[in-house]
PDB file of N, CA and C in Angstrom:
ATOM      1  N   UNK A   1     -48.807   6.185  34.444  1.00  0.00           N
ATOM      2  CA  UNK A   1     -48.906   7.519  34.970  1.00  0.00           C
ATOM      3  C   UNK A   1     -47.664   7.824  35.797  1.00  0.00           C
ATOM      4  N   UNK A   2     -47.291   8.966  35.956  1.00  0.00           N
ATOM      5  CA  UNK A   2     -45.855   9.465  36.084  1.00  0.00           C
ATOM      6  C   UNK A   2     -46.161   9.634  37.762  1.00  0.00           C
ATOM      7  N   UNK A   3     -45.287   9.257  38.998  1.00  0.00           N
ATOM      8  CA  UNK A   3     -45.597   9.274  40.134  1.00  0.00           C
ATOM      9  C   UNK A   3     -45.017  10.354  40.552  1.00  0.00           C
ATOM     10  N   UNK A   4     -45.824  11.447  41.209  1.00  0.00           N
ATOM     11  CA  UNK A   4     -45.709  13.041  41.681  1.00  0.00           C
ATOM     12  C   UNK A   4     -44.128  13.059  42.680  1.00  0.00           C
ATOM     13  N   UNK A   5     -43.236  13.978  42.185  1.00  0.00           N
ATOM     14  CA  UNK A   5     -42.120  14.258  43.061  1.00  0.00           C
ATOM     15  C   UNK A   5     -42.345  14.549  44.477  1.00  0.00           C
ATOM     16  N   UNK A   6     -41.978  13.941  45.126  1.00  0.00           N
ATOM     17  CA  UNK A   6     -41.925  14.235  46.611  1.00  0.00           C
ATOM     18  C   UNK A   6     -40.955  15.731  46.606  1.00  0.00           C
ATOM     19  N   UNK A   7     -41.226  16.702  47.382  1.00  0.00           N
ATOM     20  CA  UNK A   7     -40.905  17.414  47.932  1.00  0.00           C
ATOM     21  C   UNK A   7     -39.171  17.458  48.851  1.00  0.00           C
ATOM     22  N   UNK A   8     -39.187  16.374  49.745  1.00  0.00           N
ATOM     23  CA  UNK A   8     -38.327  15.969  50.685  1.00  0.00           C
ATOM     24  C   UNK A   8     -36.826  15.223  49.481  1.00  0.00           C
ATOM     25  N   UNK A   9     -37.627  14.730  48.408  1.00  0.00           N
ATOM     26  CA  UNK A   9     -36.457  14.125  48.049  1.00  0.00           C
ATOM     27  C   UNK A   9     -35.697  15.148  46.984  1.00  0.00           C
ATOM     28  N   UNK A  10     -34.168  15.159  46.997  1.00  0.00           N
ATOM     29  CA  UNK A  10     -33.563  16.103  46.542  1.00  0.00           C
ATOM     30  C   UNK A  10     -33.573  15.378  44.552  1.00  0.00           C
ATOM     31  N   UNK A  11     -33.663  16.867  43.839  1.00  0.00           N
ATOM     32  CA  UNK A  11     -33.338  16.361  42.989  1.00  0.00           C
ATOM     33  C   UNK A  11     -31.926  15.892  42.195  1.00  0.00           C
ATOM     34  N   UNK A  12     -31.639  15.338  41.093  1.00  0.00           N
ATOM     35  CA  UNK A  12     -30.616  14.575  40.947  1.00  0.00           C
ATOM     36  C   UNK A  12     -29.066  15.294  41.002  1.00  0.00           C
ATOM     37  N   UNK A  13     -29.650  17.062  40.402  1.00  0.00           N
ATOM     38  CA  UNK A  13     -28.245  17.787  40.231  1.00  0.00           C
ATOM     39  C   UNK A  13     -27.886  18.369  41.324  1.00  0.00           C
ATOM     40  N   UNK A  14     -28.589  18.234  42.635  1.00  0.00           N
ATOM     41  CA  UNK A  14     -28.989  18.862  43.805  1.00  0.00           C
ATOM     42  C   UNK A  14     -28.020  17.588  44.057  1.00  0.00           C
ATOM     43  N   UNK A  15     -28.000  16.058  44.271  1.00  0.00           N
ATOM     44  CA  UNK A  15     -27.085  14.776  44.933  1.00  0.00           C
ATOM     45  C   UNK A  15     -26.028  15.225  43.990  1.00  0.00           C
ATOM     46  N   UNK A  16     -25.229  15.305  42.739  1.00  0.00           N
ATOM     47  CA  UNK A  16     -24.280  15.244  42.373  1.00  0.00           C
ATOM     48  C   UNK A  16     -23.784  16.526  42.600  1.00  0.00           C
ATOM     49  N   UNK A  17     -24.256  17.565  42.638  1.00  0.00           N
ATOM     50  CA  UNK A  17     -23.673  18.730  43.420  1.00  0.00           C
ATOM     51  C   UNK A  17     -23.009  18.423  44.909  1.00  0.00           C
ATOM     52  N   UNK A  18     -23.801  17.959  45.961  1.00  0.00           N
ATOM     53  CA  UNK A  18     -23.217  17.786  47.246  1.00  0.00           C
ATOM     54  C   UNK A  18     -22.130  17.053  47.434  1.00  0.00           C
ATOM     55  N   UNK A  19     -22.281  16.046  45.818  1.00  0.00           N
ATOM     56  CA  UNK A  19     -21.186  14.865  45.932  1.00  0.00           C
ATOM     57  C   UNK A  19     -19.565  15.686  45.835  1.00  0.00           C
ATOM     58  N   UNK A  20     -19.887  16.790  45.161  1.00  0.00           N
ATOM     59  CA  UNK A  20     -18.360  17.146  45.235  1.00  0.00           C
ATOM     60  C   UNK A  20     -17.976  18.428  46.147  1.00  0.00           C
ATOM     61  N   UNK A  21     -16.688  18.722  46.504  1.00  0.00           N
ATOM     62  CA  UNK A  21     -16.252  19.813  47.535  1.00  0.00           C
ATOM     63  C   UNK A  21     -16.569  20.890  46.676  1.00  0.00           C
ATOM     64  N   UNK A  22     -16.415  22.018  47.411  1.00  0.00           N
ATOM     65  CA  UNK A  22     -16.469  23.467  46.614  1.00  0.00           C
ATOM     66  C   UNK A  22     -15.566  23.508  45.781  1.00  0.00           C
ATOM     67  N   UNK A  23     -14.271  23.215  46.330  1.00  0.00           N
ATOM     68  CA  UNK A  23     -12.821  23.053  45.579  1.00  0.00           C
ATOM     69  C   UNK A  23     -12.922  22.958  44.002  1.00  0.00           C
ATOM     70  N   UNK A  24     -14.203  21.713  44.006  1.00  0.00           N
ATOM     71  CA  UNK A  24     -13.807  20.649  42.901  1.00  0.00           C
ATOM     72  C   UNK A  24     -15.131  20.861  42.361  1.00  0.00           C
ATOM     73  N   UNK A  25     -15.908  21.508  41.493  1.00  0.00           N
ATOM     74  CA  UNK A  25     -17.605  21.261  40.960  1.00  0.00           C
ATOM     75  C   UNK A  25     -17.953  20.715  39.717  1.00  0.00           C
ATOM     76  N   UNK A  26     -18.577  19.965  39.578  1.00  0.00           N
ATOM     77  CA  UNK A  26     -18.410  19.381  38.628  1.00  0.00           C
ATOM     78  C   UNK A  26     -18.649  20.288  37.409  1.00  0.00           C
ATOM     79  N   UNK A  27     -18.622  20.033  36.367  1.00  0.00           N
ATOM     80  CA  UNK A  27     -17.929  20.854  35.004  1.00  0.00           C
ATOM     81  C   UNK A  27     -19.114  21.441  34.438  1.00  0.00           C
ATOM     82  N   UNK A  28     -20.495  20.867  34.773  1.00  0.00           N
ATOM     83  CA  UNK A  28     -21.653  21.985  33.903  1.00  0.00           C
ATOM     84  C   UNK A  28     -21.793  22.934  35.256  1.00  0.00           C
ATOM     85  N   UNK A  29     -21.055  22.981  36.354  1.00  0.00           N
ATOM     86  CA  UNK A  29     -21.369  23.981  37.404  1.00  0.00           C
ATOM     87  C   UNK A  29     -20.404  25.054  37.286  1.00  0.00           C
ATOM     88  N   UNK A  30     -19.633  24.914  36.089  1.00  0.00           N
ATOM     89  CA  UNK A  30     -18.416  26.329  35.875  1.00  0.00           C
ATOM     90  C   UNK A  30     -17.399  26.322  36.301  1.00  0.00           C
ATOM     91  N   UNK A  31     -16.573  27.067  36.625  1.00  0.00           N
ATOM     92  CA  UNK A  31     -15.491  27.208  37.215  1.00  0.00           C
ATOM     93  C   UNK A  31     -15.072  28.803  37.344  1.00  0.00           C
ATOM     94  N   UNK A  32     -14.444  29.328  38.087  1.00  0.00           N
ATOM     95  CA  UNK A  32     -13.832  30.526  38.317  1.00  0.00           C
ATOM     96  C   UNK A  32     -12.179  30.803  38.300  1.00  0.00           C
ATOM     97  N   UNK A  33     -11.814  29.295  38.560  1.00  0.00           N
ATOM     98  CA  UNK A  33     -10.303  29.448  38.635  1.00  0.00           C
ATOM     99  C   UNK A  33      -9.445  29.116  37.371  1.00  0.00           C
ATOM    100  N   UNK A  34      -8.500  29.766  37.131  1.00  0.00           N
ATOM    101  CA  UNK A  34      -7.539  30.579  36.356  1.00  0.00           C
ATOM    102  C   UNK A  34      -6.486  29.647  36.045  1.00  0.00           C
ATOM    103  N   UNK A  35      -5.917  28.682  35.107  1.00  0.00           N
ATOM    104  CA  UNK A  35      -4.531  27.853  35.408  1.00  0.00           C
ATOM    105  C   UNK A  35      -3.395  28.720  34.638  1.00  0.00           C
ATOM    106  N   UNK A  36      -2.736  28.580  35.395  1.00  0.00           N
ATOM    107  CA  UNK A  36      -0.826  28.722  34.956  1.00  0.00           C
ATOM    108  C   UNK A  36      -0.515  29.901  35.606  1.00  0.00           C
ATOM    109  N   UNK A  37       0.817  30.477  35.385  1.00  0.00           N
ATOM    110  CA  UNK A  37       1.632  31.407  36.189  1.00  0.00           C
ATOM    111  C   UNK A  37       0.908  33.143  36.112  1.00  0.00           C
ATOM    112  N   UNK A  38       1.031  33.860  36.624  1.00  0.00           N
ATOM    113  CA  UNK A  38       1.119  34.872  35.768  1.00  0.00           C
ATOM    114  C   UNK A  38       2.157  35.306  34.807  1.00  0.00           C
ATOM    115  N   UNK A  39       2.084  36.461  33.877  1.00  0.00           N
ATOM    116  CA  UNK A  39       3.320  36.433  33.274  1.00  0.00           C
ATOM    117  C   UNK A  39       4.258  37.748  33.837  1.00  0.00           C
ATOM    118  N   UNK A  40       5.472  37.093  33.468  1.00  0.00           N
ATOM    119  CA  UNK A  40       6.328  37.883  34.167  1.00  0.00           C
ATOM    120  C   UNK A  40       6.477  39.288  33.881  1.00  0.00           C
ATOM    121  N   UNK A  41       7.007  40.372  34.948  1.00  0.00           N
ATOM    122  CA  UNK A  41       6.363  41.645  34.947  1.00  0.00           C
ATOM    123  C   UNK A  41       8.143  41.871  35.843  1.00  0.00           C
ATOM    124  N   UNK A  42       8.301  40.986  35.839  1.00  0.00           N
ATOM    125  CA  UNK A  42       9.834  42.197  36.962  1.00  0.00           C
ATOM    126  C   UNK A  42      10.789  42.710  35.976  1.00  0.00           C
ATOM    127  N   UNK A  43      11.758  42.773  36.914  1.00  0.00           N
ATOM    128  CA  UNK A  43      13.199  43.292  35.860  1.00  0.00           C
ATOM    129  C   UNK A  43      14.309  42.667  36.794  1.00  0.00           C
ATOM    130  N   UNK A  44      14.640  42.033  35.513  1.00  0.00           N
ATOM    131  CA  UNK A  44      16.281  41.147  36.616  1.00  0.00           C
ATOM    132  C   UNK A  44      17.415  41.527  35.426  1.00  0.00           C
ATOM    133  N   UNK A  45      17.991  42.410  37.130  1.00  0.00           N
ATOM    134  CA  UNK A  45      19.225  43.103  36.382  1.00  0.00           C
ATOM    135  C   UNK A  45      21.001  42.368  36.883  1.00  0.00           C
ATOM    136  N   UNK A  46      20.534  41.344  36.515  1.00  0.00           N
ATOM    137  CA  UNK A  46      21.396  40.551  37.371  1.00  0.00           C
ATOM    138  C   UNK A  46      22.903  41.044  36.372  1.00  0.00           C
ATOM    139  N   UNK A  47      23.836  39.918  36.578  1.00  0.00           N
ATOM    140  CA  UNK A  47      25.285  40.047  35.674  1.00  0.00           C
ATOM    141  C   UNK A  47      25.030  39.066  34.099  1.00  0.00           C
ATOM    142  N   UNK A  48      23.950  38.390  34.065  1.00  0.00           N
ATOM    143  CA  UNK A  48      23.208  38.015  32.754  1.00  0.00           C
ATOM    144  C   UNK A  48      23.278  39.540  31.690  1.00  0.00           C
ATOM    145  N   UNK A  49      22.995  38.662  30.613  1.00  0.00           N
ATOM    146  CA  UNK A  49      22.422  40.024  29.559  1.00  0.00           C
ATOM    147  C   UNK A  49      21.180  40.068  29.346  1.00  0.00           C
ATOM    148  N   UNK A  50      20.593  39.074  30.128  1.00  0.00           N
ATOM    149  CA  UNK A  50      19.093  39.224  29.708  1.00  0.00           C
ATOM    150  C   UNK A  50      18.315  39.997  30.932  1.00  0.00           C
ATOM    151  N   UNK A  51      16.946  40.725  30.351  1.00  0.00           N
ATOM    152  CA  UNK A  51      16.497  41.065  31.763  1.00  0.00           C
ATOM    153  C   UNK A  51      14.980  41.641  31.090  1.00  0.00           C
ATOM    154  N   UNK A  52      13.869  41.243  32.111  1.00  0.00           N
ATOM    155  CA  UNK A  52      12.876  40.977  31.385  1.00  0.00           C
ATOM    156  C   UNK A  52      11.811  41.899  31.755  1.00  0.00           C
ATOM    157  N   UNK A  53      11.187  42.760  31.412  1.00  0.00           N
ATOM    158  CA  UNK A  53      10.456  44.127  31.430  1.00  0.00           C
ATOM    159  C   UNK A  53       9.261  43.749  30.917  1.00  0.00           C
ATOM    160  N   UNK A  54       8.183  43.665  31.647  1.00  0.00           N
ATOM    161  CA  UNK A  54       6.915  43.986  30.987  1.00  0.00           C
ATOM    162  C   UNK A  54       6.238  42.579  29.958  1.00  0.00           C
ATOM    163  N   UNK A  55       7.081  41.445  29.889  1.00  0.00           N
ATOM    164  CA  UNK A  55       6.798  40.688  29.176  1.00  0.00           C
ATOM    165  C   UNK A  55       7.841  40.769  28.030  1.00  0.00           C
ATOM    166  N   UNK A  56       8.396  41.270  27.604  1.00  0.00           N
ATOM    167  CA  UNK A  56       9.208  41.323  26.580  1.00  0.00           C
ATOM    168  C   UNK A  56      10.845  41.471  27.122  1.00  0.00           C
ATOM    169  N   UNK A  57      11.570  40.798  26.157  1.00  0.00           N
ATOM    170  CA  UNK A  57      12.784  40.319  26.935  1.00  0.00           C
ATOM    171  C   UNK A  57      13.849  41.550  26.104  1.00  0.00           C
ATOM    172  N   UNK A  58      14.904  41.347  26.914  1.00  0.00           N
ATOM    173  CA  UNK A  58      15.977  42.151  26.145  1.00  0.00           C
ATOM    174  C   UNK A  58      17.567  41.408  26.649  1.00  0.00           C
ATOM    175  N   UNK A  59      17.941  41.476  25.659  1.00  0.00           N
ATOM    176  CA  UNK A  59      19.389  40.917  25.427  1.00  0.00           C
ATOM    177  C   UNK A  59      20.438  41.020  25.042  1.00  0.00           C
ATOM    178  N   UNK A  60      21.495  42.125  25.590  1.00  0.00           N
ATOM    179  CA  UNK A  60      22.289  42.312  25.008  1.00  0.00           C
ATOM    180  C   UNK A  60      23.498  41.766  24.690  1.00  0.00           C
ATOM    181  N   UNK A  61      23.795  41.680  23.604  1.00  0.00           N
ATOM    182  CA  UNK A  61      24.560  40.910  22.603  1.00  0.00           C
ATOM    183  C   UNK A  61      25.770  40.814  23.613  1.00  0.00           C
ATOM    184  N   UNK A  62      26.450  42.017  23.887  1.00  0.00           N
ATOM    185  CA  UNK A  62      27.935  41.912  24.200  1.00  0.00           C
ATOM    186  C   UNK A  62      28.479  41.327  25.366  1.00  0.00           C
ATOM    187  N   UNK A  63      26.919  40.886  26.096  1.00  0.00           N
ATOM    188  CA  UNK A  63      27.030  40.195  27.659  1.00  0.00           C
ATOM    189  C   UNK A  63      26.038  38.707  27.816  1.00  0.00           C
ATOM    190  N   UNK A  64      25.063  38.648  26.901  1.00  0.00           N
ATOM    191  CA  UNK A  64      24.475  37.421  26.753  1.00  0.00           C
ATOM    192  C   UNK A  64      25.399  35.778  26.612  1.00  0.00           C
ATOM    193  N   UNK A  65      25.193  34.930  27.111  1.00  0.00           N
ATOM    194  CA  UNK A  65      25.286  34.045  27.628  1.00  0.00           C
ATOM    195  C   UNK A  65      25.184  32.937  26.128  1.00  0.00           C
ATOM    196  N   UNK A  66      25.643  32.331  25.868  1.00  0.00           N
ATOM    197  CA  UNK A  66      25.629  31.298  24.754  1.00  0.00           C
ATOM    198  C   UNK A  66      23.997  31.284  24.737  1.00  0.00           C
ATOM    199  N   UNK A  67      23.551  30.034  25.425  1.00  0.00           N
ATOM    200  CA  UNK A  67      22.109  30.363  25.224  1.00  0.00           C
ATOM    201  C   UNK A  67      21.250  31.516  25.415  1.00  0.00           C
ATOM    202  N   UNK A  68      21.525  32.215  25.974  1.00  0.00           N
ATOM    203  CA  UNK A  68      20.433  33.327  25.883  1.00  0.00           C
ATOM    204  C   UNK A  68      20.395  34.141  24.352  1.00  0.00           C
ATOM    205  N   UNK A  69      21.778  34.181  23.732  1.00  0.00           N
ATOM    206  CA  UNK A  69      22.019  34.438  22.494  1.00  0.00           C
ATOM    207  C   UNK A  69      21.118  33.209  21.540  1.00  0.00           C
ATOM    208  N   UNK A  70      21.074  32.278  22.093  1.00  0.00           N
ATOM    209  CA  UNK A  70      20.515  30.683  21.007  1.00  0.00           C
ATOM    210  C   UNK A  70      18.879  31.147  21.342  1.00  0.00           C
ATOM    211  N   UNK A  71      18.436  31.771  22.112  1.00  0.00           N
ATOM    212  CA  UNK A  71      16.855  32.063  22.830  1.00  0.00           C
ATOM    213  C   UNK A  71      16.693  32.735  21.326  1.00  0.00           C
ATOM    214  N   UNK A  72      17.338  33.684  20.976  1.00  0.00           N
ATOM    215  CA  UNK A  72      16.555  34.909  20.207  1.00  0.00           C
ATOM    216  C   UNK A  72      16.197  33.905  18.394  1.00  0.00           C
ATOM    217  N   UNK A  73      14.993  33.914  18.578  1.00  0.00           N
ATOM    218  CA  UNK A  73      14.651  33.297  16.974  1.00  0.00           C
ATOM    219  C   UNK A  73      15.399  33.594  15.855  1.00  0.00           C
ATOM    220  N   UNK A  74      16.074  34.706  15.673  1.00  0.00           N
ATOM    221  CA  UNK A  74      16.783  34.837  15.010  1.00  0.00           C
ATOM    222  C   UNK A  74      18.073  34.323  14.559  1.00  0.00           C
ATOM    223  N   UNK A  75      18.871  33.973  15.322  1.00  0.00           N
ATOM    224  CA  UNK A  75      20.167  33.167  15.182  1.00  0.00           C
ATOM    225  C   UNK A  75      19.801  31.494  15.740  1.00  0.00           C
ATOM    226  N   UNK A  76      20.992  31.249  14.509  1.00  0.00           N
ATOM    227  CA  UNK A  76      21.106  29.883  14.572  1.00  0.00           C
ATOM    228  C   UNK A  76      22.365  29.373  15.289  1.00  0.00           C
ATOM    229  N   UNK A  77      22.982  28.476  15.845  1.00  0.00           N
ATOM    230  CA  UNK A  77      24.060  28.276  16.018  1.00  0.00           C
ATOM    231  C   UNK A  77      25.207  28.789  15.499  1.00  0.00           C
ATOM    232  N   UNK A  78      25.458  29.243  14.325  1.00  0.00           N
ATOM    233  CA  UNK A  78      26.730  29.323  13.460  1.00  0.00           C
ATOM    234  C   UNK A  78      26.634  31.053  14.106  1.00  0.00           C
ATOM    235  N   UNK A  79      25.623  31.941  14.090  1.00  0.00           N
ATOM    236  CA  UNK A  79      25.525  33.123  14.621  1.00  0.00           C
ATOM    237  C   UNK A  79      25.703  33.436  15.878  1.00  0.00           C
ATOM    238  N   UNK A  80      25.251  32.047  16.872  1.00  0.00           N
ATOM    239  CA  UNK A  80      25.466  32.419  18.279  1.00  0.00           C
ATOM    240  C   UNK A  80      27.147  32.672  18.653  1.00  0.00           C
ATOM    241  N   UNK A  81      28.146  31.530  17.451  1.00  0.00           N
ATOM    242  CA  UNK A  81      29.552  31.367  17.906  1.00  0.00           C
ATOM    243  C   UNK A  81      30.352  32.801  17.177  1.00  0.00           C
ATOM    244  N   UNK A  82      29.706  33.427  16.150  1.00  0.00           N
ATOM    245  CA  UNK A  82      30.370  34.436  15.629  1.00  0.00           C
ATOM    246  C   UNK A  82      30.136  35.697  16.770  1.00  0.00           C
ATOM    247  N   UNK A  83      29.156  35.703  17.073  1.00  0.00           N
ATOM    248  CA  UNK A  83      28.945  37.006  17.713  1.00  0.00           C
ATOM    249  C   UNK A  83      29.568  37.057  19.158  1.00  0.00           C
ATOM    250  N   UNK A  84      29.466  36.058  19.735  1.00  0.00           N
ATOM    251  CA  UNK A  84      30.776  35.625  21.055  1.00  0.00           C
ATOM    252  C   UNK A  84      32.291  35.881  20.458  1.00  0.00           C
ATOM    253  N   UNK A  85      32.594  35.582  19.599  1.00  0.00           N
ATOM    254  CA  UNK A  85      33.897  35.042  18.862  1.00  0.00           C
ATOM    255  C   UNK A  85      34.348  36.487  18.793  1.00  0.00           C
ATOM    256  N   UNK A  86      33.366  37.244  18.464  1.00  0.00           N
ATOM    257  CA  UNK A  86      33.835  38.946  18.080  1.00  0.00           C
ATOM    258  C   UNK A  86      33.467  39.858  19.111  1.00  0.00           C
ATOM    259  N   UNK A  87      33.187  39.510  20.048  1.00  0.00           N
ATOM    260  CA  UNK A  87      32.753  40.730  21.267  1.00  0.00           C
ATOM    261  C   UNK A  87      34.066  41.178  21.187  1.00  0.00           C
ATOM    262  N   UNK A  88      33.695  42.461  22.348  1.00  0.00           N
ATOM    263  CA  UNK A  88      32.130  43.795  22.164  1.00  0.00           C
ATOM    264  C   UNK A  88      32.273  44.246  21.016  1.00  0.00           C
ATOM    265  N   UNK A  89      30.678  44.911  20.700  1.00  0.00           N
ATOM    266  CA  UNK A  89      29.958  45.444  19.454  1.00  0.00           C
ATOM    267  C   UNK A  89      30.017  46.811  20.228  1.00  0.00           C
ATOM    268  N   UNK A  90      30.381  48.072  19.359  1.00  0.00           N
ATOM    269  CA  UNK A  90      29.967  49.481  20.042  1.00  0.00           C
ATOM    270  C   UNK A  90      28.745  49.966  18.871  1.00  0.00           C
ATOM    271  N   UNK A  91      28.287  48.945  17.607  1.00  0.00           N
ATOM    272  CA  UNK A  91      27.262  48.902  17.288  1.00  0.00           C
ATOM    273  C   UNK A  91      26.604  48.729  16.149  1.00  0.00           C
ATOM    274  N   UNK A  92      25.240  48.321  15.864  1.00  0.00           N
ATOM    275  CA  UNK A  92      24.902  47.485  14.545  1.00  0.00           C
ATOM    276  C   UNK A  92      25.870  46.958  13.472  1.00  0.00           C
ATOM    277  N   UNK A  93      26.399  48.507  12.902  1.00  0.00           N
ATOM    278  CA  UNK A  93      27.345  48.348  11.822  1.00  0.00           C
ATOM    279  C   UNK A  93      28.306  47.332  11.767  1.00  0.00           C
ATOM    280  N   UNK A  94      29.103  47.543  13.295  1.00  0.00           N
ATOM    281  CA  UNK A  94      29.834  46.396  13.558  1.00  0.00           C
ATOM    282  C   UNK A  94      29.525  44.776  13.330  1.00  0.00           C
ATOM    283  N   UNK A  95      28.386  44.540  13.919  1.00  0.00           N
ATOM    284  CA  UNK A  95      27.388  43.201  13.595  1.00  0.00           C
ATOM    285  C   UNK A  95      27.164  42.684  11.819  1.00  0.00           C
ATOM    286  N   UNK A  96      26.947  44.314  11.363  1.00  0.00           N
ATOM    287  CA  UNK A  96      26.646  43.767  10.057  1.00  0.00           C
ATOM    288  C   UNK A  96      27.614  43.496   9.348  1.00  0.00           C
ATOM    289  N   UNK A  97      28.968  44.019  10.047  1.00  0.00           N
ATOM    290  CA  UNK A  97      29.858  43.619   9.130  1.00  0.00           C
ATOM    291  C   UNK A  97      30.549  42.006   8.843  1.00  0.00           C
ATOM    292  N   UNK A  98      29.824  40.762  10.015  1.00  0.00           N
ATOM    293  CA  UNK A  98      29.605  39.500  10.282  1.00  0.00           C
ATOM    294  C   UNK A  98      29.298  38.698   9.350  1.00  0.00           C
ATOM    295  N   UNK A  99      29.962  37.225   8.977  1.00  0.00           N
ATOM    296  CA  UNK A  99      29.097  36.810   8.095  1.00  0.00           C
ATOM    297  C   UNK A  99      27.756  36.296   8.375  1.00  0.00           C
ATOM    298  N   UNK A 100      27.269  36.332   7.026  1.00  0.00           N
ATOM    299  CA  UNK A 100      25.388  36.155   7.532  1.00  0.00           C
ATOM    300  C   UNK A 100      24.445  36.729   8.412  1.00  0.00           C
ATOM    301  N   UNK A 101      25.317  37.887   8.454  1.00  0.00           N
ATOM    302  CA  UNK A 101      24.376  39.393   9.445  1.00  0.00           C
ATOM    303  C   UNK A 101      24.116  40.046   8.745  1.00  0.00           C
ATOM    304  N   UNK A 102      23.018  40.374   7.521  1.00  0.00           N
ATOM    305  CA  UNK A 102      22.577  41.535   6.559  1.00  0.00           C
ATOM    306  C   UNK A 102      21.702  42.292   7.382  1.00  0.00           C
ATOM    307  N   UNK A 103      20.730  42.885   6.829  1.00  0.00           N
ATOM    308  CA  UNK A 103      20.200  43.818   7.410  1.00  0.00           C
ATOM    309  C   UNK A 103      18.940  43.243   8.116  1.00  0.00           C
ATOM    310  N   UNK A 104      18.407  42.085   7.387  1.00  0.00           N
ATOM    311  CA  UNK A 104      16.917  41.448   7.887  1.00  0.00           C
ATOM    312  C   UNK A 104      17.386  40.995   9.122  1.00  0.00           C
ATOM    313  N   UNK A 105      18.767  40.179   9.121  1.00  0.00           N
ATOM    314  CA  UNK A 105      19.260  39.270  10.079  1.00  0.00           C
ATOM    315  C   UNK A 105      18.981  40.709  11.377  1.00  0.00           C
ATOM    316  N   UNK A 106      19.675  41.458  11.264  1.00  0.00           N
ATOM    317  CA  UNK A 106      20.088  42.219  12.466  1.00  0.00           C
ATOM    318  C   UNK A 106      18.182  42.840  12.830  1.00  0.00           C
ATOM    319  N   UNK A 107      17.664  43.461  11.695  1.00  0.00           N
ATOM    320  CA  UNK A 107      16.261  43.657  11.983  1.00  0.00           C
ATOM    321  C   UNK A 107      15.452  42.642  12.972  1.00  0.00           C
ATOM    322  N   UNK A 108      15.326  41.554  12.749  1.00  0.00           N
ATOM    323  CA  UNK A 108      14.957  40.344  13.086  1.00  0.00           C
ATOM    324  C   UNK A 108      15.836  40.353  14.938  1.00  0.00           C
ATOM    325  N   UNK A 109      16.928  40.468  14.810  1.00  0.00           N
ATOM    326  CA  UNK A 109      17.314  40.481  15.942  1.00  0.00           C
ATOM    327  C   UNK A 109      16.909  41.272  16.713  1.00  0.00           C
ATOM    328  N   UNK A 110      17.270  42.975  16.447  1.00  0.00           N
ATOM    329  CA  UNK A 110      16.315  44.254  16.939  1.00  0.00           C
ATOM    330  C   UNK A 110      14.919  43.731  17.369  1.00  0.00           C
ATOM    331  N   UNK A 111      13.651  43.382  16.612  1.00  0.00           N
ATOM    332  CA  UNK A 111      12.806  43.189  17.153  1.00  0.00           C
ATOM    333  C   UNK A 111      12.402  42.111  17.881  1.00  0.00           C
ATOM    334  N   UNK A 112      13.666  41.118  18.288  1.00  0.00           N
ATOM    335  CA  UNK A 112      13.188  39.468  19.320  1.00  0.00           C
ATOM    336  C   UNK A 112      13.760  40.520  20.570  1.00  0.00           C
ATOM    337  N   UNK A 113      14.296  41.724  20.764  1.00  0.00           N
ATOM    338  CA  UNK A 113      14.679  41.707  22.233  1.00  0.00           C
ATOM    339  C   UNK A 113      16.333  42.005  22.325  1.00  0.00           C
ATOM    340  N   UNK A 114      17.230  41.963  21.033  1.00  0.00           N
ATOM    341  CA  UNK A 114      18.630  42.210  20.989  1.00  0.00           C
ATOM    342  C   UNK A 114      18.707  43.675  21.172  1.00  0.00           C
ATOM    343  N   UNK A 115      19.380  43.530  22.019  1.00  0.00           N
ATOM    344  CA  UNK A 115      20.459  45.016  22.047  1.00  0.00           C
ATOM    345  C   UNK A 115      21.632  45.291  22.072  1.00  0.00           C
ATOM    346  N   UNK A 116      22.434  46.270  22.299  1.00  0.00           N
ATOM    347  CA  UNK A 116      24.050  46.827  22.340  1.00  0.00           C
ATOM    348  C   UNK A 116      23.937  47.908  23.498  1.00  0.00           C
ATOM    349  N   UNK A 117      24.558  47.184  24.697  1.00  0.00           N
ATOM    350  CA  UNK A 117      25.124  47.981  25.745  1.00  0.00           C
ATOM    351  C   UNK A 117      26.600  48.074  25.472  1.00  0.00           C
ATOM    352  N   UNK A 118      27.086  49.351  25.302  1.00  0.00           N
ATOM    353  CA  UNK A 118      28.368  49.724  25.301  1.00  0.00           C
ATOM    354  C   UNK A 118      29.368  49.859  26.804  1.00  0.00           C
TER     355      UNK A 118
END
């Protein structure tokens, strides 16, 4: 026969609850807190070409930085050294006239965040 719960004595999820801080609860008790950064929301208009709005980046070609040019999915190395090699662009046409800059290439660039500040 099963011996009647005392009253006074706590039950088991009632001891492993107390066992931990508020901080810290154990994992079938949930959680509320949030991990990692928020995402970025400023605008840095520094002497870089990059500068970052809303989550989405922008980069213009004629002032970007070796890597920040290597950032954009679109170019590969051989593209990052041509497009340095030939600054300033006053625009697309100019680019396309590059080797291995057709029209997808430069599309592709347009939509990672490339631009042309004159």
């Amino acid at each position: 026969m099963a011996k009647p719960q005392n009253k006074s004595e706590p039950k088991v999820d009632e001891q492993i609850a107390e066992s931990f801080p508020a901080s810290d609860p154990p994992s079938y008790m949930g959680s509320t807190a949030v991990a990692g950064a928020p995402p970025e929301t400023t605008s840095d208009n520094s002497s870089s070409g990059r500068r970052i709005e809303n989550e989405s980046v922008s980069i213009d070609i004629n002032s970007a930085t070796e890597e920040e040019l290597g950032s954009l999915t679109a170019l590969g190395p051989d593209h990052v050294r041509s497009l340095i090699g030939r600054r300033p662009f006053a625009s697309w046409e100019d680019v396309k006239g590059l080797p291995d800059f057709d029209g997808e290439t430069i599309a592709a660039l347009r939509k990672g965040g490339a631009h042309i500040n004159n």
